[in-house]
Every structure is written in C-alpha cells, then in structure tokens.
N, C-alpha and C. Protein backbone atom coordinates (compact mmCIF):
# COMPACT_ATOMS: atom_id res chain seq x y z
N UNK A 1 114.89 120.76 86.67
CA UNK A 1 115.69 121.92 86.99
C UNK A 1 115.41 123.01 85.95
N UNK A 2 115.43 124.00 86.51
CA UNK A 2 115.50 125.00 85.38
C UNK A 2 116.30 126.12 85.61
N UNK A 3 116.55 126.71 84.23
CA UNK A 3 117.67 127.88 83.94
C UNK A 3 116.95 129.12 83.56
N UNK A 4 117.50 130.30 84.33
CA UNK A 4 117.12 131.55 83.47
C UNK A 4 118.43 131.46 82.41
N UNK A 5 118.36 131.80 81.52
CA UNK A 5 119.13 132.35 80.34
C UNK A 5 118.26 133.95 79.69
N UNK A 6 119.90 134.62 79.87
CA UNK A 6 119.51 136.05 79.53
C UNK A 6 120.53 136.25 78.20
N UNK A 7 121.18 135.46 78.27
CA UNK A 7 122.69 135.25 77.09
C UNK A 7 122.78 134.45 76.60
N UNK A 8 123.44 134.42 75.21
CA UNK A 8 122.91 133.16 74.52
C UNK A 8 123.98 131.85 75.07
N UNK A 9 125.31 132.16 75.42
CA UNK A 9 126.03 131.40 76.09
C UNK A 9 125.53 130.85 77.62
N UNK A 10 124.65 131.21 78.34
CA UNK A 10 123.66 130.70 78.98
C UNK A 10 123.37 129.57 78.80
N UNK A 11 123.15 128.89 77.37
CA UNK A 11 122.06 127.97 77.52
C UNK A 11 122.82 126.61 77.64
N UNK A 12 124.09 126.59 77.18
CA UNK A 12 125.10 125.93 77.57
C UNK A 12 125.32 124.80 78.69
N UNK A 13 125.03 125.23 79.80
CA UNK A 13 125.10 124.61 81.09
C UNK A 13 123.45 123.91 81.08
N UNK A 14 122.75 124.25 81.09
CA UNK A 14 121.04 123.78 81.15
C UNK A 14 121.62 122.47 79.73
N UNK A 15 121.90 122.45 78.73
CA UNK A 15 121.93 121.58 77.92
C UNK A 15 123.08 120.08 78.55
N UNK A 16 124.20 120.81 79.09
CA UNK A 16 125.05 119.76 79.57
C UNK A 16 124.70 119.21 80.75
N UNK A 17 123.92 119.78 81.61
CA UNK A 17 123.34 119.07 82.93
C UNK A 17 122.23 118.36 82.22
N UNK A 18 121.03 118.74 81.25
CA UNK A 18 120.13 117.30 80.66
C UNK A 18 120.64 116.36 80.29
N UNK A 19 121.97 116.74 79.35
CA UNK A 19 122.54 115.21 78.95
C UNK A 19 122.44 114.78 79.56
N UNK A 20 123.61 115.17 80.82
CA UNK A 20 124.64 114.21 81.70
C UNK A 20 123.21 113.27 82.43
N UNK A 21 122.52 114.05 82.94
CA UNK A 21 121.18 113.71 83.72
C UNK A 21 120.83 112.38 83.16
N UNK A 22 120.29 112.29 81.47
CA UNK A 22 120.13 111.20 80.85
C UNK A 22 120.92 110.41 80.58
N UNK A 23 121.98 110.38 80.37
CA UNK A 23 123.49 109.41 80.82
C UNK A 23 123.68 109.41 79.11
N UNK A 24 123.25 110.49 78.59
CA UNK A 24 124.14 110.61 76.96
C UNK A 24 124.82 111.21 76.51
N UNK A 25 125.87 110.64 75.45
CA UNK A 25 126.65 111.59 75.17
C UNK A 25 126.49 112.72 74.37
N UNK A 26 127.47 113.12 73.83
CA UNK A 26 127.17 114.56 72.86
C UNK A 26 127.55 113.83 71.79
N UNK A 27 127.67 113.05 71.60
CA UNK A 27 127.44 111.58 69.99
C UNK A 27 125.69 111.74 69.39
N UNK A 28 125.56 110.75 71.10
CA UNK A 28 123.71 110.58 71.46
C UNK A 28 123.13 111.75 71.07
N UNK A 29 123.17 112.62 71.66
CA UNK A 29 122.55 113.89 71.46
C UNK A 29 122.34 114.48 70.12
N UNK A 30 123.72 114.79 69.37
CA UNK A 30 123.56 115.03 68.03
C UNK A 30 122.93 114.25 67.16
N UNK A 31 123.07 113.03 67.17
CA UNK A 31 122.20 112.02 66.44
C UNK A 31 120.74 112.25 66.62
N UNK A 32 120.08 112.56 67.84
CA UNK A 32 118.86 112.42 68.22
C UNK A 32 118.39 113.79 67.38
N UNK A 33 119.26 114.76 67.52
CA UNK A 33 118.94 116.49 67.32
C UNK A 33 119.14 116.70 66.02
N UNK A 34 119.97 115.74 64.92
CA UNK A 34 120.40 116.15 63.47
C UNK A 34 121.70 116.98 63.40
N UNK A 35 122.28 116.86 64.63
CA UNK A 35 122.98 118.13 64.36
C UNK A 35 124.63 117.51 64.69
N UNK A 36 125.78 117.73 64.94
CA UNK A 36 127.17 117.47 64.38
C UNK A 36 127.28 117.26 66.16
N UNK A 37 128.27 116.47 66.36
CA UNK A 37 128.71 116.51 67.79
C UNK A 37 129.61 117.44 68.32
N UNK A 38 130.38 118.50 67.37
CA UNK A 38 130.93 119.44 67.46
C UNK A 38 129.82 120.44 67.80
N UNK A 39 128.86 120.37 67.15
CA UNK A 39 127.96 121.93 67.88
C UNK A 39 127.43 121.27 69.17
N UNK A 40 126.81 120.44 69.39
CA UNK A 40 126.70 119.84 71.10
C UNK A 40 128.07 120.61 71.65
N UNK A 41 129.26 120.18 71.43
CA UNK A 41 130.19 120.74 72.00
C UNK A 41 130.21 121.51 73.00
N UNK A 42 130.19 123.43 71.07
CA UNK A 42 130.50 124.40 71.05
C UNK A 42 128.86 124.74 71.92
N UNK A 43 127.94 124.42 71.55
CA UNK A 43 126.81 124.92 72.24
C UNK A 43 127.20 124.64 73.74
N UNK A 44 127.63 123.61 74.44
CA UNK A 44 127.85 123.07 75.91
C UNK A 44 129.04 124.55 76.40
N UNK A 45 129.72 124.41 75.51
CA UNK A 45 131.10 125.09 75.80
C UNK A 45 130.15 126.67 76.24
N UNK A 46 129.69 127.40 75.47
CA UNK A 46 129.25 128.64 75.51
C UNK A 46 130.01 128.67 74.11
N UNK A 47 130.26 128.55 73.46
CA UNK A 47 131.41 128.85 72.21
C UNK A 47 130.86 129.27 70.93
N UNK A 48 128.95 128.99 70.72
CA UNK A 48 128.05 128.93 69.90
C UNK A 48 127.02 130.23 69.82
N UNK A 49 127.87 131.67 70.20
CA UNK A 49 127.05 132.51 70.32
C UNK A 49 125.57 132.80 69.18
N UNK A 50 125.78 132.73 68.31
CA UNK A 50 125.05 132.95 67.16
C UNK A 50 125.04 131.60 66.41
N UNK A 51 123.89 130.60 67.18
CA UNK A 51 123.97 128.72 67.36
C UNK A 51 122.48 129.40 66.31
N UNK A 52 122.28 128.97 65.18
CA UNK A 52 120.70 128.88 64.24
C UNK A 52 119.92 128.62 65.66
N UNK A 53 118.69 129.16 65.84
CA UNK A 53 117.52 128.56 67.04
C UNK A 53 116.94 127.55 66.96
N UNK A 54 116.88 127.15 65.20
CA UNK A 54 116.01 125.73 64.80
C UNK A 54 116.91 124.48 65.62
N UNK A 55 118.22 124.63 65.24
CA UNK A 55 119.04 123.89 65.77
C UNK A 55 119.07 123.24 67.30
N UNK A 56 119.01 124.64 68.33
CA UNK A 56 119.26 124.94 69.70
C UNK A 56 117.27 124.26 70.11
N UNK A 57 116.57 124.76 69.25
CA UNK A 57 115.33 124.10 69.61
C UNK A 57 115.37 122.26 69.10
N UNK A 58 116.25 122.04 68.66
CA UNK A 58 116.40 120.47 68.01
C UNK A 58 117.19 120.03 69.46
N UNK A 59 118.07 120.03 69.60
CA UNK A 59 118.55 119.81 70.89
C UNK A 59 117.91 119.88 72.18
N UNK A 60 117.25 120.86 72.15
CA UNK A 60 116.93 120.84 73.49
C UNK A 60 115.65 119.84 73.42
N UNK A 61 115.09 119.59 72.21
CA UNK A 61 113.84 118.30 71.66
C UNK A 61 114.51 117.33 72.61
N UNK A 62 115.56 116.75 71.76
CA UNK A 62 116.21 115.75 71.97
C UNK A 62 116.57 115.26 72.96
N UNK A 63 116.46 116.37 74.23
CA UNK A 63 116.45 116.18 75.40
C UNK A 63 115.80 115.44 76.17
N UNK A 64 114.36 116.50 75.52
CA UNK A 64 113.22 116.21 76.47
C UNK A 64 113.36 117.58 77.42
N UNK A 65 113.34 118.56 76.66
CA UNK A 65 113.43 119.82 77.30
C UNK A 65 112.51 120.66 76.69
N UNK A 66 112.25 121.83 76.74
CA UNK A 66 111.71 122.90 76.13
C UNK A 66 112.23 124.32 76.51
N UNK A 67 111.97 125.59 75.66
CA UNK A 67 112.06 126.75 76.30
C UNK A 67 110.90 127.14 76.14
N UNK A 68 110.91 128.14 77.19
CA UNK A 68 109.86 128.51 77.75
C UNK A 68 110.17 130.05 77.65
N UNK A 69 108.99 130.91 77.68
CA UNK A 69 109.40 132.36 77.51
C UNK A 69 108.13 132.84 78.52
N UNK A 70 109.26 134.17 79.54
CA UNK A 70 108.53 134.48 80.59
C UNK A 70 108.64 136.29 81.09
N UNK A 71 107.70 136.59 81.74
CA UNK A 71 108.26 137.98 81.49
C UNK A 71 109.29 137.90 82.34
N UNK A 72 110.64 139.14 81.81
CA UNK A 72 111.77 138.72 82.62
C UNK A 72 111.61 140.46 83.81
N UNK A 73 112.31 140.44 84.82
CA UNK A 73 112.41 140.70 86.09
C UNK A 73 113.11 142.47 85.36
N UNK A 74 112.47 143.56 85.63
CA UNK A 74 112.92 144.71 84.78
C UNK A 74 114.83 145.19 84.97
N UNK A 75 115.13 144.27 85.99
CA UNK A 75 117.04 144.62 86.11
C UNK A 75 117.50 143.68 84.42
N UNK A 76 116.69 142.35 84.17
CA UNK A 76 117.02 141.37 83.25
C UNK A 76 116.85 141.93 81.82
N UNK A 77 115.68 143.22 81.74
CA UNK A 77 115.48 143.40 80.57
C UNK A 77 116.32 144.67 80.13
N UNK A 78 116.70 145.63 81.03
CA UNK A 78 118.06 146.79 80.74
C UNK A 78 119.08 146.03 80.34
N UNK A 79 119.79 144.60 80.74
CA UNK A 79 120.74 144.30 79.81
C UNK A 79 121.05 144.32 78.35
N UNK A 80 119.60 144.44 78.17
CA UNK A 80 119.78 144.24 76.15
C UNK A 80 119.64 146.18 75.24
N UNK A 81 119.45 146.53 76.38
CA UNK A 81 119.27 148.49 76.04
C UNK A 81 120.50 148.73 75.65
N UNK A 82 121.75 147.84 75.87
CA UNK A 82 123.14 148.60 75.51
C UNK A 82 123.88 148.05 74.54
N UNK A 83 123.39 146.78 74.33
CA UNK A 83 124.16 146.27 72.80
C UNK A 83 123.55 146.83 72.12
C-alpha cells in the first residue's frame, strides 16, 4: 500500500497500517527502531509534528518500509508557499 504524505502528521496512518499489517506492537516496533514506545505512539497519533527524520526513517526500517520521494502534482506543491 502506499501513502502520499504532504504533512508531516500524514505519515502517521501509513506507519500504523504496517504495524498492524505485521501483527506488531508499538513495544515491537520501538525495540526494532531504537526508539521509545511513546514516539511510535505520538508518531501513529499525528501528535509528532517535528518527529527527528533519523528517527521516522528508523521506524519506517523497522517496518520494512521506505520513503520514497516523487515529483509531487503542482496543486501538492502550493501548499508549502504559505507557511
């Protein structure tokens, strides 16, 4: 499956559907990723706006995921002209 993410709270849902997919928890996950089961959480939640990337790229390892970078669709790229 895959996710566009244009926001960083985006990536949220793409991370909690791999778990669930692999039947692990957000225990599993953090252990695998180095990282606290509270940021699995807050990252799942959307709650992790400004999540380190090393981190968010450790997790999504841990998956068995990757991101991928693509050109985005020119309505996708005016969103970032106004922050």
């Amino acid at each position: 499956m895959e996710y566009r993410v244009s926001r960083p709270h985006q990536i949220g849902p793409a991370v909690r559907d791999a778990r669930k997919k692999l039947g692990l928890t957000q225990g599993e996950v953090a252990q695998r990723a180095g990282v606290s089961r509270r940021f699995i959480s807050e990252l799942e939640a959307g709650s992790r706006p400004g999540a380190e990337f090393a981190r968010v790229l450790a997790v999504l390892g841990a998956l068995g995921r990757e991101l991928r970078v693509a050109d985005a669709p020119p309505a996708s790229r005016d969103l970032f002209e106004n922050e």
